[in-house]
N, C-alpha and C. Protein backbone atom coordinates (compact mmCIF):
# COMPACT_ATOMS: atom_id res chain seq x y z
N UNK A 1 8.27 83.34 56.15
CA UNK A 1 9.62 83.15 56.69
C UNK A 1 9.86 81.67 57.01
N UNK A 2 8.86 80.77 57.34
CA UNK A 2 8.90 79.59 57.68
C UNK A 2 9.21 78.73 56.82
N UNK A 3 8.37 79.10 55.76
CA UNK A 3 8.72 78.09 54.34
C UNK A 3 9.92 78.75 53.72
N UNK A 4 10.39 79.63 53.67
CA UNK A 4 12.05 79.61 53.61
C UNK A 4 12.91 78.76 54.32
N UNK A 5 12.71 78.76 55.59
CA UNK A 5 13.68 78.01 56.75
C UNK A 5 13.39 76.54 56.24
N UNK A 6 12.11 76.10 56.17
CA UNK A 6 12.03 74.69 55.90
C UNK A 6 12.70 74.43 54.12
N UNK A 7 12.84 75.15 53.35
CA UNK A 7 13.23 75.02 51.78
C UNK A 7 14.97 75.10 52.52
N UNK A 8 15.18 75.90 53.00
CA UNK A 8 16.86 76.34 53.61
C UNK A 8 16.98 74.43 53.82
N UNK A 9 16.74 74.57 55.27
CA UNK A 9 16.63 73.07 55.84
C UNK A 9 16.65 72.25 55.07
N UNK A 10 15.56 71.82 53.62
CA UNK A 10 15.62 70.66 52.87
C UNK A 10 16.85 71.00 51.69
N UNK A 11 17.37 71.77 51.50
CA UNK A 11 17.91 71.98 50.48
C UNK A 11 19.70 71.68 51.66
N UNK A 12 20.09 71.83 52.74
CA UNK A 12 20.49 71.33 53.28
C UNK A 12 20.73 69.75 53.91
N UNK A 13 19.72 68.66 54.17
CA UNK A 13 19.55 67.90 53.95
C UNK A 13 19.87 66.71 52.80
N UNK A 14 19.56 68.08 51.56
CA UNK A 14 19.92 67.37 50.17
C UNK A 14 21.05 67.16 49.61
N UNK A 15 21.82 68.50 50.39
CA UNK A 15 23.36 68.70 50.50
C UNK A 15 24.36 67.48 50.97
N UNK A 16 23.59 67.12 52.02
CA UNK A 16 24.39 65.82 52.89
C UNK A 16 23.91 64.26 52.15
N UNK A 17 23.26 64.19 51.85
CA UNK A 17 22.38 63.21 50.67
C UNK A 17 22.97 62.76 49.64
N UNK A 18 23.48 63.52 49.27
CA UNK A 18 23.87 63.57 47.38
C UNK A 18 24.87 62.39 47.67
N UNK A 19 26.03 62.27 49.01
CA UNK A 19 26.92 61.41 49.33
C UNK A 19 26.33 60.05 48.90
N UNK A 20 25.26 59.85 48.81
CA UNK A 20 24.71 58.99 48.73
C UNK A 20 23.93 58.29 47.61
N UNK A 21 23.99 59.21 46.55
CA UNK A 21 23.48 58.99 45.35
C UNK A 21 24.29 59.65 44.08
N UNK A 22 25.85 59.91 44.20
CA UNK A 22 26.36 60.67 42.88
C UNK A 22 27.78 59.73 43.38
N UNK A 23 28.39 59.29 43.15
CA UNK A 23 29.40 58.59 43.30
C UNK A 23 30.56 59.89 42.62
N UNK A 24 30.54 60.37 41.48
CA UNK A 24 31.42 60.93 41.17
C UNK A 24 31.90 62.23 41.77
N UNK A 25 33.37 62.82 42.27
CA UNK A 25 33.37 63.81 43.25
C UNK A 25 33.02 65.13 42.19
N UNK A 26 33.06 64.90 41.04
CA UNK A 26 32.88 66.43 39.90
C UNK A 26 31.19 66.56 39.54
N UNK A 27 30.30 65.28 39.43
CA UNK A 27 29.40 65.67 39.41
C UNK A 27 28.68 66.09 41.05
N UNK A 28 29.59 65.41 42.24
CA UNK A 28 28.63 66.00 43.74
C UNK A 28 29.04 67.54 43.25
N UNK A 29 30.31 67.82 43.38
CA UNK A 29 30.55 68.99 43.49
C UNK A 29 29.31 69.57 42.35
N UNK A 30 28.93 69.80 41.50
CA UNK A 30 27.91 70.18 40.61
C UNK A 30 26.55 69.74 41.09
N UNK A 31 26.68 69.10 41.69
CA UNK A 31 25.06 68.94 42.59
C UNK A 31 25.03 69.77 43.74
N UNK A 32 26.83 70.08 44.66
CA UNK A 32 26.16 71.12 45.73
C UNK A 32 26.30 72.37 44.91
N UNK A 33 27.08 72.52 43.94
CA UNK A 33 26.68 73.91 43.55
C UNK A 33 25.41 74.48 43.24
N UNK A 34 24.80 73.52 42.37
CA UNK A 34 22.86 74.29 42.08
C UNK A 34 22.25 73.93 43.43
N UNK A 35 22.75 72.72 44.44
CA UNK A 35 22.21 73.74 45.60
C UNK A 35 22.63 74.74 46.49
N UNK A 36 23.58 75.26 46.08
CA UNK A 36 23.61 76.68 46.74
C UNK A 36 23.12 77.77 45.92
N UNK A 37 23.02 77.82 44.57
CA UNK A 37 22.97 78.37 43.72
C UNK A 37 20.52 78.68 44.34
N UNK A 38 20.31 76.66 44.38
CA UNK A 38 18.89 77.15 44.98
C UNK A 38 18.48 77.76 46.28
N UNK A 39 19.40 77.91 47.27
CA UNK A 39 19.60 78.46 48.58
C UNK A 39 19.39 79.65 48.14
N UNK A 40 20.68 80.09 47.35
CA UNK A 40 20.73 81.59 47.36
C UNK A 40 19.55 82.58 46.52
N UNK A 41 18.68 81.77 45.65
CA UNK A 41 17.44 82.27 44.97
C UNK A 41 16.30 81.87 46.27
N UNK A 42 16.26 81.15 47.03
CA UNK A 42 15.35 81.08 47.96
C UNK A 42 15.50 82.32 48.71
N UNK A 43 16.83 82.63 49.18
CA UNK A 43 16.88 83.67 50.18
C UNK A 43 16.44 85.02 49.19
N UNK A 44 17.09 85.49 48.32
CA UNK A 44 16.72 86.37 47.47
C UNK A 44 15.69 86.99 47.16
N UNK A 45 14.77 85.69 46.93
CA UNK A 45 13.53 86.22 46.57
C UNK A 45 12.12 86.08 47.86
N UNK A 46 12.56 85.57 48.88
CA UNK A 46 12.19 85.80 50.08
C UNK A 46 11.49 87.18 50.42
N UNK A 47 10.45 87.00 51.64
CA UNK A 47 9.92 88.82 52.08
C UNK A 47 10.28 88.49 54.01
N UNK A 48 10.87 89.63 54.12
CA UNK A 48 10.87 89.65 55.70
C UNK A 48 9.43 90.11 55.72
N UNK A 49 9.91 90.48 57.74
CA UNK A 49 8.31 90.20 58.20
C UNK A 49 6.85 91.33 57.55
N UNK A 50 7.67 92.73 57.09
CA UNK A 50 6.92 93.88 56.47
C UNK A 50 6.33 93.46 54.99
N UNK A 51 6.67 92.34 54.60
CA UNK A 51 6.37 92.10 53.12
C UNK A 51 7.42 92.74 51.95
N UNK A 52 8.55 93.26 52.57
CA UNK A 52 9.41 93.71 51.27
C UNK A 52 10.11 92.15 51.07
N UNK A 53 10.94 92.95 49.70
CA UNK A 53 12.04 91.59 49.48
C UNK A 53 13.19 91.34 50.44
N UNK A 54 13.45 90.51 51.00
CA UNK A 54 14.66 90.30 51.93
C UNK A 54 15.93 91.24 51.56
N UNK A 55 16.42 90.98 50.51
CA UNK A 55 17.48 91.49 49.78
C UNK A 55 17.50 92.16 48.97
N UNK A 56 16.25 92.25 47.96
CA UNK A 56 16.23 93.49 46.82
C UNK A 56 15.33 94.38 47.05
N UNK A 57 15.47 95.73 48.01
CA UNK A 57 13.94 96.62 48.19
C UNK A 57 13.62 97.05 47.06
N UNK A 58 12.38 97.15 47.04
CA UNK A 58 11.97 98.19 45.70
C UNK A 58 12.44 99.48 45.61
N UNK A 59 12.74 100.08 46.82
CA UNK A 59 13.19 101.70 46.63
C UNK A 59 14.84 101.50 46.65
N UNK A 60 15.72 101.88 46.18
CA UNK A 60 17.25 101.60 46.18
C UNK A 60 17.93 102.67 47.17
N UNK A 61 17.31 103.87 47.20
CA UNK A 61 17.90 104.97 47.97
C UNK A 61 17.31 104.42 49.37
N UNK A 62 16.12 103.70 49.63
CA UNK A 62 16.15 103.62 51.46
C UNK A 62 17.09 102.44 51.45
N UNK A 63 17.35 101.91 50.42
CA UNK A 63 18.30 100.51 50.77
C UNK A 63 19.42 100.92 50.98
N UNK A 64 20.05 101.57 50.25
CA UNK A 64 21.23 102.46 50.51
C UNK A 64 21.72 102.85 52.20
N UNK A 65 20.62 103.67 52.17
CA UNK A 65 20.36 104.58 53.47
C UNK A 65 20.56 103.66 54.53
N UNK A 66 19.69 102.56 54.26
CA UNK A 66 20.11 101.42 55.43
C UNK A 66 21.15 100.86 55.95
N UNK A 67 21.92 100.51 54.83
CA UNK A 67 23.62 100.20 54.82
C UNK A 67 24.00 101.29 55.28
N UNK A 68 23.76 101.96 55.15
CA UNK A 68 25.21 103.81 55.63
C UNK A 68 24.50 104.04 56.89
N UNK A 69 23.52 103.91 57.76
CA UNK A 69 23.62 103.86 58.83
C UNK A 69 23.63 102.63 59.88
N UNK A 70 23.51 101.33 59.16
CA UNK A 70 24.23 100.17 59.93
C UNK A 70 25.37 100.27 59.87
N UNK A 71 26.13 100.66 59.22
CA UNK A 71 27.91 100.80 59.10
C UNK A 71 28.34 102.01 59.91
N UNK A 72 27.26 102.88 60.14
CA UNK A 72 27.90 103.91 61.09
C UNK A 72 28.28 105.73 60.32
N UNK A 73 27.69 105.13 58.83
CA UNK A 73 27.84 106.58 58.10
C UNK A 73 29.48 106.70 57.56
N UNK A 74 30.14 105.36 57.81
CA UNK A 74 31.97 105.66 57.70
C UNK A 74 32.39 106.53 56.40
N UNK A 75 32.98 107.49 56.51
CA UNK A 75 33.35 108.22 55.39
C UNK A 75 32.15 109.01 54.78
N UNK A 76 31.28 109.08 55.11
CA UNK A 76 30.47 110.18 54.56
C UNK A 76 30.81 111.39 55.31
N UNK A 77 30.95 111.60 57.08
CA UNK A 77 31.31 112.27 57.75
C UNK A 77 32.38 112.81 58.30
N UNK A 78 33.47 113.04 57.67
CA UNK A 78 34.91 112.80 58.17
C UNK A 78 35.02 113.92 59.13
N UNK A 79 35.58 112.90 59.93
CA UNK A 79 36.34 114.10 61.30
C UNK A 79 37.23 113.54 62.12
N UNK A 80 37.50 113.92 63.43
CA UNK A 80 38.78 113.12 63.99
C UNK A 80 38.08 112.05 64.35
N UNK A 81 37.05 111.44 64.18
CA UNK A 81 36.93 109.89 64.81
C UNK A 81 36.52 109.06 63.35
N UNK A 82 36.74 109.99 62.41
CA UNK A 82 36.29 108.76 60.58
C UNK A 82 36.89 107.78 60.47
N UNK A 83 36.91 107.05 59.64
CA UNK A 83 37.50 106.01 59.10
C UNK A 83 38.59 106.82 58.23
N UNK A 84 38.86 107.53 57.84
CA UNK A 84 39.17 108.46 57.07
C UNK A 84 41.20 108.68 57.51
N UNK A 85 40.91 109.12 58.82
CA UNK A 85 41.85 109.60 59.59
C UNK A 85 42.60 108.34 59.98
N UNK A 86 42.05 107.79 59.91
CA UNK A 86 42.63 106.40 60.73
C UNK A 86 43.41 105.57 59.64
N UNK A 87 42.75 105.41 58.03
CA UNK A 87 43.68 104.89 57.39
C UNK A 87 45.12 106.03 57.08
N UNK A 88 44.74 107.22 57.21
CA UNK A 88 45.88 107.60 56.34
C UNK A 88 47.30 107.65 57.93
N UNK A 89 46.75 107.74 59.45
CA UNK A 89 47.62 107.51 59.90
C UNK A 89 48.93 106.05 60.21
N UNK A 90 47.86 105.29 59.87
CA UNK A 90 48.14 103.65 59.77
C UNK A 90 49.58 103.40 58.33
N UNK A 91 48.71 104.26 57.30
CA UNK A 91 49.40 103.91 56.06
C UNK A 91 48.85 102.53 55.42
N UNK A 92 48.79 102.79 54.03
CA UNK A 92 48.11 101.48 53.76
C UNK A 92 48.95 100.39 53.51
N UNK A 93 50.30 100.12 54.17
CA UNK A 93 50.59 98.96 53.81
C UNK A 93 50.35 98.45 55.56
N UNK A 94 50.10 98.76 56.21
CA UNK A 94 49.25 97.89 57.82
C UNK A 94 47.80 98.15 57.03
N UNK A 95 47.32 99.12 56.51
CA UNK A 95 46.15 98.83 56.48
C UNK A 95 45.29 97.09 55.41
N UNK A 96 46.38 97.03 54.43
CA UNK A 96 46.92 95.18 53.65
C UNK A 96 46.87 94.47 54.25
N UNK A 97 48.22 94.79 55.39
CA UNK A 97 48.68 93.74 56.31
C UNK A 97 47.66 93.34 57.24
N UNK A 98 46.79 93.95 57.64
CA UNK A 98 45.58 93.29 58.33
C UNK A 98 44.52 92.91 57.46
N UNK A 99 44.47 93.25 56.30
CA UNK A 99 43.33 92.66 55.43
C UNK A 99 44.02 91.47 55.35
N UNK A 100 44.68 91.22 54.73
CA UNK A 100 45.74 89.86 55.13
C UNK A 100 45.68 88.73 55.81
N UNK A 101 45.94 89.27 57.29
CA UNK A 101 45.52 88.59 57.96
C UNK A 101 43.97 88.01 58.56
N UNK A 102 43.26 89.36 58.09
CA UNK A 102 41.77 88.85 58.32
C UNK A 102 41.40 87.67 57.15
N UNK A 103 41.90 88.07 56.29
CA UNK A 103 41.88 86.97 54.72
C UNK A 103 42.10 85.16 55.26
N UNK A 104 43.62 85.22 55.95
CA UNK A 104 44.21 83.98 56.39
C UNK A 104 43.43 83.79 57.15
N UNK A 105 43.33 84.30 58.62
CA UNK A 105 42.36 84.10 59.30
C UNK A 105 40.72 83.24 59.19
N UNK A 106 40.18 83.78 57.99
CA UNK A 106 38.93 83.57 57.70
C UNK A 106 38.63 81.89 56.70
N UNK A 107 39.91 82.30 56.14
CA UNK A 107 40.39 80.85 55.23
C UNK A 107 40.37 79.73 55.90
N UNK A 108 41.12 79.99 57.24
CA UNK A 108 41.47 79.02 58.19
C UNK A 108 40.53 78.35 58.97
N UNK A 109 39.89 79.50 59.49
CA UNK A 109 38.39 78.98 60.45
C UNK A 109 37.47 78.40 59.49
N UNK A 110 37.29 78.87 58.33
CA UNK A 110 36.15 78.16 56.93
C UNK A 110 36.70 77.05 56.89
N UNK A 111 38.37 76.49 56.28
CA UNK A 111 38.76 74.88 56.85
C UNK A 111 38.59 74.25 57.53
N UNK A 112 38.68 74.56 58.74
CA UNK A 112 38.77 73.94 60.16
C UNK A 112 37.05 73.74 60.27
N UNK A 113 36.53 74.50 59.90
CA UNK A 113 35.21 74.27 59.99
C UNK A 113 34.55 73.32 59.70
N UNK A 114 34.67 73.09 58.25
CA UNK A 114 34.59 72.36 57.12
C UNK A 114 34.92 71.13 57.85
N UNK A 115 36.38 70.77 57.74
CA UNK A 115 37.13 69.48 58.26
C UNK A 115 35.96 69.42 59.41
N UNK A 116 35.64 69.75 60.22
CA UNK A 116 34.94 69.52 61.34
C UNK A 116 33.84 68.78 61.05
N UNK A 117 33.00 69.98 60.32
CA UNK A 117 31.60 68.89 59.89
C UNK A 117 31.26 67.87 59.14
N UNK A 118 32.56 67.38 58.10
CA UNK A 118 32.61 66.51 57.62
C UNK A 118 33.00 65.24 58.40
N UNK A 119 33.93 65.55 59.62
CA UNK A 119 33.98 64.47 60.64
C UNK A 119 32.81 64.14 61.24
N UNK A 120 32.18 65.11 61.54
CA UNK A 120 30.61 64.62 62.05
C UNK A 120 29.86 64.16 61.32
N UNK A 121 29.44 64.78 60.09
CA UNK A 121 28.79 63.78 59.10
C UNK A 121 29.07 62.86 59.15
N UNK A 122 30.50 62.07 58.86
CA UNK A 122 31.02 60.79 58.52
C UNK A 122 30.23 59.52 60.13
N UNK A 123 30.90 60.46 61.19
CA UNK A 123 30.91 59.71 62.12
C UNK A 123 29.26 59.44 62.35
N UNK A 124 28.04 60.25 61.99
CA UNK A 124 26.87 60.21 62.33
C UNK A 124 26.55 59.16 60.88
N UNK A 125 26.48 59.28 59.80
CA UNK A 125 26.84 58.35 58.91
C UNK A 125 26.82 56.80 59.07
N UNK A 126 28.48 56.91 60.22
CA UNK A 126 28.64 55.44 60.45
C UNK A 126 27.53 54.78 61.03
N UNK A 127 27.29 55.88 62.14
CA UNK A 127 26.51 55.28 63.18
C UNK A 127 24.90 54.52 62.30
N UNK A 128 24.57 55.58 61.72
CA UNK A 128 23.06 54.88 60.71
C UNK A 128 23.70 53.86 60.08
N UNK A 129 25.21 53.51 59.48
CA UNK A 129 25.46 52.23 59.00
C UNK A 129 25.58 51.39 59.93
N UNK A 130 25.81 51.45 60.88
CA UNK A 130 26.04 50.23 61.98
C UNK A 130 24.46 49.78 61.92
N UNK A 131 23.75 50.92 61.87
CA UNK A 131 22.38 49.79 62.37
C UNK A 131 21.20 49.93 61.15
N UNK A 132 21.92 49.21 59.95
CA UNK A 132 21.65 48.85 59.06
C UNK A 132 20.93 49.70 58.09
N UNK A 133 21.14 51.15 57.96
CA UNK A 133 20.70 51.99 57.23
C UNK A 133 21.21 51.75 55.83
N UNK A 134 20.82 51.72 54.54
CA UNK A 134 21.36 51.60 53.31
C UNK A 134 21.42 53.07 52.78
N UNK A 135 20.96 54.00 53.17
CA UNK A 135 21.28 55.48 52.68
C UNK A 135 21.90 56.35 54.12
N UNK A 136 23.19 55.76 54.46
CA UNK A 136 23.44 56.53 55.80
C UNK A 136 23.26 58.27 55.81
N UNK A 137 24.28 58.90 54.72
CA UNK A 137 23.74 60.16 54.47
C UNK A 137 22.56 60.50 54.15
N UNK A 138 21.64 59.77 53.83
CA UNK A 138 20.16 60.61 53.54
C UNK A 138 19.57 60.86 55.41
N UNK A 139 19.89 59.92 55.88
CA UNK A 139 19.67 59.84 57.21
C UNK A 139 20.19 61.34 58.40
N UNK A 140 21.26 60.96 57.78
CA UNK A 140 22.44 61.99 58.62
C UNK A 140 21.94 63.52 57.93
N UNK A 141 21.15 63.57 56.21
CA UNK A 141 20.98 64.64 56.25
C UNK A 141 19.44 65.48 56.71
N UNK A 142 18.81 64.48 57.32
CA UNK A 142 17.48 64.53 57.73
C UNK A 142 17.44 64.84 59.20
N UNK A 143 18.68 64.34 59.72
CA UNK A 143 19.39 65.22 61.33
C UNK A 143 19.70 66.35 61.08
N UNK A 144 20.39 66.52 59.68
CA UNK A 144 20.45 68.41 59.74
C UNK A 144 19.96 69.08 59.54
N UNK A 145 18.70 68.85 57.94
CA UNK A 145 17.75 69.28 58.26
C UNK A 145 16.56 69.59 59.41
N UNK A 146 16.60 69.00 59.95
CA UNK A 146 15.82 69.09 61.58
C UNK A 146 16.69 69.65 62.20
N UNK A 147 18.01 69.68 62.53
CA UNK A 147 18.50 70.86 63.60
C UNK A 147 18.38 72.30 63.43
N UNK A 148 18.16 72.69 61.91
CA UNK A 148 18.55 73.83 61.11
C UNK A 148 17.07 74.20 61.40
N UNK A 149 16.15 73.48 61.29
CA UNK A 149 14.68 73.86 61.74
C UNK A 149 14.64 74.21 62.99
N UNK A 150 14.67 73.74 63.76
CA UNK A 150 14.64 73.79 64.98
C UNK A 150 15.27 74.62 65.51
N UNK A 151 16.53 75.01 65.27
CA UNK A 151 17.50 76.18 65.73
C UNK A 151 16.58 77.21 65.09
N UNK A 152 16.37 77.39 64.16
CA UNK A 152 15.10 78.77 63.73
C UNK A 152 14.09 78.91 64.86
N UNK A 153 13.31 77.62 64.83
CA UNK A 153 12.16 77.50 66.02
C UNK A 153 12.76 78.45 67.36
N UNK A 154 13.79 77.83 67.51
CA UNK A 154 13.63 78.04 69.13
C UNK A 154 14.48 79.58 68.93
N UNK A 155 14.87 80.34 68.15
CA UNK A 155 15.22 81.70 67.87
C UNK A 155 14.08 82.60 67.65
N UNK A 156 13.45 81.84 66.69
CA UNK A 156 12.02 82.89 66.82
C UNK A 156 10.59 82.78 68.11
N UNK A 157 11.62 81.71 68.73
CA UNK A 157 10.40 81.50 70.03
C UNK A 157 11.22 82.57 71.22
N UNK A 158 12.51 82.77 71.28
CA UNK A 158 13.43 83.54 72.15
C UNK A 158 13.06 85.61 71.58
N UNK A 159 12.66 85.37 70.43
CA UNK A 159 12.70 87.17 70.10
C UNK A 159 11.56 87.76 70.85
């Protein structure tokens, strides 16, 4: 699990980096894509703590099984408290209208997000340029890599 978090972490790091070595915005964008693309094969092929695969079990029916009772069994069981009852009293055009809004919603906070950490990057950035760093982002991404570690650390020191 560790050497995931630390591959997560450097492949993060590398993310904030690239600012610093691809000048063009179509090839960064193509440099963070294969690294998310390597994120998401890191996590994938990962084993939690029992030794299965994180994400692909070998048996498909307990994987199944797992989902339908973290979700609560919705719609397998219908009765007056299903999911069942509830859309058809709603009607599905509220039942849209809030997908909708969860949609906008989610768009919005992922922007705002975004805009956010890119202000911090920049501004942590400056700061390694003020005091004479020549790769400010490799710098700035070696702070995130280490927070992203560390926030693991001190989560698996809290369980």
């Amino acid at each position: 699990m560790r050497m995931q978090v630390a591959a997560g972490s450097a492949l993060i790091g590398a993310g904030v980096a690239v600012n610093d070595y691809v000048q063009s915005p179509v090839a960064r964008a193509v440099g963070y894509g294969s690294l998310v693309l390597s994120g998401a094969a890191v996590v994938a092929m990962g084993q939690d703590r029992s030794g299965e695969k994180y994400l692909f079990s070998a048996d498909s029916a307990t994987m199944v099984d797992q989902i339908r009772q973290e979700i609560g069994d919705l719609g397998v069981t219908p009765g007056p408290e299903s999911d069942v009852d509830a859309i058809t009293e709603r009607g599905p055009l509220v039942t849209w209208l809030l997908l909708a809004v969860f949609i906008i919603a989610f768009v919005a906070l992922v922007y705002l997000s975004v805009r956010l950490d890119l202000a911090v990057m920049k501004k942590l950035a400056g700061f390694f340029e003020k005091r004479g760093a020549s790769r400010p982002f490799t710098c700035t991404g070696m702070v995130y890599a280490a927070a992203v570690y560390a926030i693991f650390e001190l989560e698996e020191r809290t369980k």
